[in-house]
Protein backbone atom coordinates (compact mmCIF):
# COMPACT_ATOMS: atom_id res chain seq x y z
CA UNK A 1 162.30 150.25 198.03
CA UNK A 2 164.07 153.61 197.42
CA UNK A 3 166.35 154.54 194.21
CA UNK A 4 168.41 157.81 194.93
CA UNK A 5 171.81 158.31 192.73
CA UNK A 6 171.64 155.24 191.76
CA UNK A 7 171.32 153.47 194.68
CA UNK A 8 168.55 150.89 195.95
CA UNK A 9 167.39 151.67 199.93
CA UNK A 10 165.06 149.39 201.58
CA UNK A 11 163.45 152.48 203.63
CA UNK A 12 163.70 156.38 203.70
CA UNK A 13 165.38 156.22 206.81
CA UNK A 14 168.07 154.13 204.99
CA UNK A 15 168.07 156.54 202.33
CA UNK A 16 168.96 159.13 205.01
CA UNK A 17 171.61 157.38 206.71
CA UNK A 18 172.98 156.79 203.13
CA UNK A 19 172.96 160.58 202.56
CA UNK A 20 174.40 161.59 206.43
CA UNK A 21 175.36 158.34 207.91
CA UNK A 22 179.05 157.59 208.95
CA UNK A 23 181.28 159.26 211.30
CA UNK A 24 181.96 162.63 210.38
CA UNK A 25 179.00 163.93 208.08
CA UNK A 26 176.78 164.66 210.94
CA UNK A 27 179.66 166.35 212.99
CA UNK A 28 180.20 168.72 209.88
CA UNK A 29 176.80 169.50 209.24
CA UNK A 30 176.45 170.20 212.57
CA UNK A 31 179.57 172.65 212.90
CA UNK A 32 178.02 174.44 209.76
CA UNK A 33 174.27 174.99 211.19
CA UNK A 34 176.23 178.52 212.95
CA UNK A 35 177.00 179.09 209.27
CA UNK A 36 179.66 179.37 206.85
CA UNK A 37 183.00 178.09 207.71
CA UNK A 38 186.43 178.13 206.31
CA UNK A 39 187.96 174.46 205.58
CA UNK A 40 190.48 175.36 208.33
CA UNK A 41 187.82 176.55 210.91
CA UNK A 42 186.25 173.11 210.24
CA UNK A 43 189.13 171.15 211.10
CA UNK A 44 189.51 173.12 214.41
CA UNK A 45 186.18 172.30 215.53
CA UNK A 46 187.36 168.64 214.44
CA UNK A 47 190.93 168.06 215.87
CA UNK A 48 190.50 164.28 215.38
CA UNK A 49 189.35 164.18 211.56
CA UNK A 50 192.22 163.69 209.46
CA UNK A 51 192.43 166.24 206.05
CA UNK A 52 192.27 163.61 203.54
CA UNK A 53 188.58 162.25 205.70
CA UNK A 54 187.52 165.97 205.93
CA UNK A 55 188.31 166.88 202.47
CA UNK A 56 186.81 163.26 200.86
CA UNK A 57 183.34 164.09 203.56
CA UNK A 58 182.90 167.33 202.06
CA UNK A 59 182.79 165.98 198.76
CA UNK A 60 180.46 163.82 199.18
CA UNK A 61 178.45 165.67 201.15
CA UNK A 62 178.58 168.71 198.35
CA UNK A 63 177.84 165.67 195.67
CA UNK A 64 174.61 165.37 197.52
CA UNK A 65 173.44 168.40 197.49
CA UNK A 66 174.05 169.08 201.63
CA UNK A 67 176.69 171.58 201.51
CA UNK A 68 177.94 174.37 198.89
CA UNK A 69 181.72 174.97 198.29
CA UNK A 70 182.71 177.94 197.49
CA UNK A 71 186.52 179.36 196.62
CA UNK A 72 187.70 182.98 196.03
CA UNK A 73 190.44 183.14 193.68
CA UNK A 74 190.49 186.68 193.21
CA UNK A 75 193.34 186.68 195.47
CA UNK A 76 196.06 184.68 196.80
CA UNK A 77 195.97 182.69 199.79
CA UNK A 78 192.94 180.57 198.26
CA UNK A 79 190.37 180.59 200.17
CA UNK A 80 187.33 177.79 200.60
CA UNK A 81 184.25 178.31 202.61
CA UNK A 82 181.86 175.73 203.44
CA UNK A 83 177.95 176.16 203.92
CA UNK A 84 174.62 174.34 204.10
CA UNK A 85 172.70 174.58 200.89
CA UNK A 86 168.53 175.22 201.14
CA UNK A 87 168.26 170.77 200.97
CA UNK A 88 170.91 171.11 204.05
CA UNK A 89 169.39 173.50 206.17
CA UNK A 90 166.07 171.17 206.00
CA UNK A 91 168.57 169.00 207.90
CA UNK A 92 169.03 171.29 210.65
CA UNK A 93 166.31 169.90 213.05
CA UNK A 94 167.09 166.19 212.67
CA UNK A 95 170.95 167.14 213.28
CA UNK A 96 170.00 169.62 216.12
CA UNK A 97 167.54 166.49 217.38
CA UNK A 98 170.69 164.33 217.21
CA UNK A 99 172.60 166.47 219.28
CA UNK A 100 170.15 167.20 221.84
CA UNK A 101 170.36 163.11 222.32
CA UNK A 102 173.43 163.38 222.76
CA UNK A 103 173.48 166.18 225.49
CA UNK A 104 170.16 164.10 227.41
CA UNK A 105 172.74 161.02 227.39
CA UNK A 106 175.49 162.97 229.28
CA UNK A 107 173.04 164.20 231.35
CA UNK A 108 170.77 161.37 231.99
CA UNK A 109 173.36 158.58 232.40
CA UNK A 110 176.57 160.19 233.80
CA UNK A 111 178.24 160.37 230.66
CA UNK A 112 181.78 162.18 230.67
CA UNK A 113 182.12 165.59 229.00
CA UNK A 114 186.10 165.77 227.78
């Protein structure tokens, strides 16, 4: 058994899933392997993610540890920039893995590419 935040896991692999599991939290992460990104560049590479999801996926995912937040107030418009912290990029090759998956699937099996 695994305790992380608070939380009981029956197996690291859980743990992970706990951490990057769901919908969106891999899509992000991988958007922000290129690097930093603006909140609004983020929801272009996501057309389908609604704000509120976006905004409450980025929280969590900054609660974590995964990604950094920062915002520039120096001067108006306020600007937000979203990036991988060091405990994110370790996620890099299990994301990249992921995706690769996905690219043998559309490959292997006839998959559609939209």
């Amino acid at each position: 058994m695994y305790q992380y935040k608070g939380k009981d896991y029956p197996c690291c692999a859980s743990l992970t899933m706990g951490i990057i599991g769901g919908k969106w939290k891999t899509v992000i992460l991988y958007h922000l392997i290129g690097g930093t990104l603006r909140y609004n560049e983020l929801r272009k590479e996501m057309p389908s993610v609604t704000e509120r999801t976006l905004s409450l996926q980025l929280k969590t995912l900054e609660e974590d540890g995964i990604v950094k937040r920062k915002v520039y107030t120096s001067k108006p418009p306020l600007k937000v920039e979203y990036s991988l912290t060091n405990l994110g990029k370790t996620l890099i090759p299990v994301i990249q893995s992921i995706a690769d998956w996905g690219v043998s699937v559309v490959e292997d099996k006839g998959a559609v590419v939209a």
